[in-house]
Protein backbone atom coordinates (compact mmCIF):
# COMPACT_ATOMS: atom_id res chain seq x y z
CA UNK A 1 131.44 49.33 210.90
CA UNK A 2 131.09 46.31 209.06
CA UNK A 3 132.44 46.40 205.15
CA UNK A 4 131.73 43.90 202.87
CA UNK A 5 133.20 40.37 203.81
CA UNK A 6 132.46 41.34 207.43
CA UNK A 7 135.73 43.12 208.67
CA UNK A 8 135.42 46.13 211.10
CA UNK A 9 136.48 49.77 210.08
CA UNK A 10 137.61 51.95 213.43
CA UNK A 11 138.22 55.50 212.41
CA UNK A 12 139.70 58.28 214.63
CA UNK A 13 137.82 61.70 215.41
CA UNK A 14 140.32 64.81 215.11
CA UNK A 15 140.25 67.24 217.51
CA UNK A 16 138.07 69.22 215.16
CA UNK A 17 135.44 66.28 215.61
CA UNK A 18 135.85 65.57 211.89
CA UNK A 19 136.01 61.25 210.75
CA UNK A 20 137.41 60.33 207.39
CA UNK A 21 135.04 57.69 205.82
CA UNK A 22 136.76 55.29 204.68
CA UNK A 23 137.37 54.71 201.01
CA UNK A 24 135.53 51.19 200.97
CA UNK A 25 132.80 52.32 202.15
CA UNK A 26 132.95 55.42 199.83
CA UNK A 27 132.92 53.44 196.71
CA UNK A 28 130.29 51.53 197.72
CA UNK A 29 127.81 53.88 198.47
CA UNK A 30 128.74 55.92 195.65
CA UNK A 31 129.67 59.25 197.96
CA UNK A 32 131.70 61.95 196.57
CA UNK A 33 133.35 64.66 197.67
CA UNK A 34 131.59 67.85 198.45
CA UNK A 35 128.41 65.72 198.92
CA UNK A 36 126.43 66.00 202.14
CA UNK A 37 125.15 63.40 204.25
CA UNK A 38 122.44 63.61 207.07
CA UNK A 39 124.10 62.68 210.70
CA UNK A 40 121.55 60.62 213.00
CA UNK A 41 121.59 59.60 216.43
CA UNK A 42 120.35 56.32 217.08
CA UNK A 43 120.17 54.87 220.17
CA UNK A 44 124.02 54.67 221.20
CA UNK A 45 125.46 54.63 217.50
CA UNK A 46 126.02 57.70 214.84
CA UNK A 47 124.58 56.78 211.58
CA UNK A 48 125.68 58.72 208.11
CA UNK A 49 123.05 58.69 205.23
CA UNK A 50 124.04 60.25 202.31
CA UNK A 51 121.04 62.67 200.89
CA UNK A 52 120.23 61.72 197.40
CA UNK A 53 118.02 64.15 194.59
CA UNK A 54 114.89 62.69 194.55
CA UNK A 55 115.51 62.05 191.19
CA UNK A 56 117.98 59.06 191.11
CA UNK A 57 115.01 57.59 193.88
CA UNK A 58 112.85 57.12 190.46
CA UNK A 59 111.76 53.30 190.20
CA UNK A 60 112.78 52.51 193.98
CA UNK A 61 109.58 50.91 194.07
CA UNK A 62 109.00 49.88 190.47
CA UNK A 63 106.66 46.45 190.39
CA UNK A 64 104.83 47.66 194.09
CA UNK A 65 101.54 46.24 194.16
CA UNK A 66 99.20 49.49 193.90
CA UNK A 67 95.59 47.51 193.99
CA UNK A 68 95.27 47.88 197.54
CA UNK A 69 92.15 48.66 199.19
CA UNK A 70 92.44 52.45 200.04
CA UNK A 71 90.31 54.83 202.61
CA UNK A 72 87.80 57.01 200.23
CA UNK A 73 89.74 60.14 201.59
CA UNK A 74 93.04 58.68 200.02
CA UNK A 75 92.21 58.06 196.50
C-alpha cells in the first residue's frame, strides 16, 4: 500500500484473518475506531472503503455543471 511520499505498508493477517490498518493511513482517511468499512475484491487486490453518512457527502459535487441536455423522462 502506498502512503503518502510513496513508501509501502506490508501488514500481517492473524490467524483470526484480522489486519491492523496502519495508523498513517488511519489519520489520513479520517477512520476511527468502531467504524465500519466495506471489503471489496478487485481483481487480485482487497480494497477497504470506509462507509461514510451520506451526510458529510453534501457538496461532493458543488460547482457540477447541471445545464446538460437531459432525456424528457429524466427531468
Amino acid at each position: 500500500m502506498l502512503i503518502d511520499g510513496g513508501q509501502m505498508t506490508v501488514v500481517t493477517v492473524s490467524p483470526k484473518y484480522q489486519v491492523v490498518i496502519p495508523q498513517e493511513v488511519r489519520e489520513s482517511m479520517g477512520i476511527k475506531p468502531g467504524e465500519k468499512v466495506q471489503v471489496f475484491r478487485y481483481e487480485d487486490r482487497i480494497e477497504f472503503v470506509p462507509v461514510r453518512k451520506m451526510s458529510t457527502l453534501r457538496g461532493l459535487v458543488k460547482g457540477i455543471n447541471t445545464s446538460v441536455k437531459r432525456e424528457k423522462d429524466r427531468v
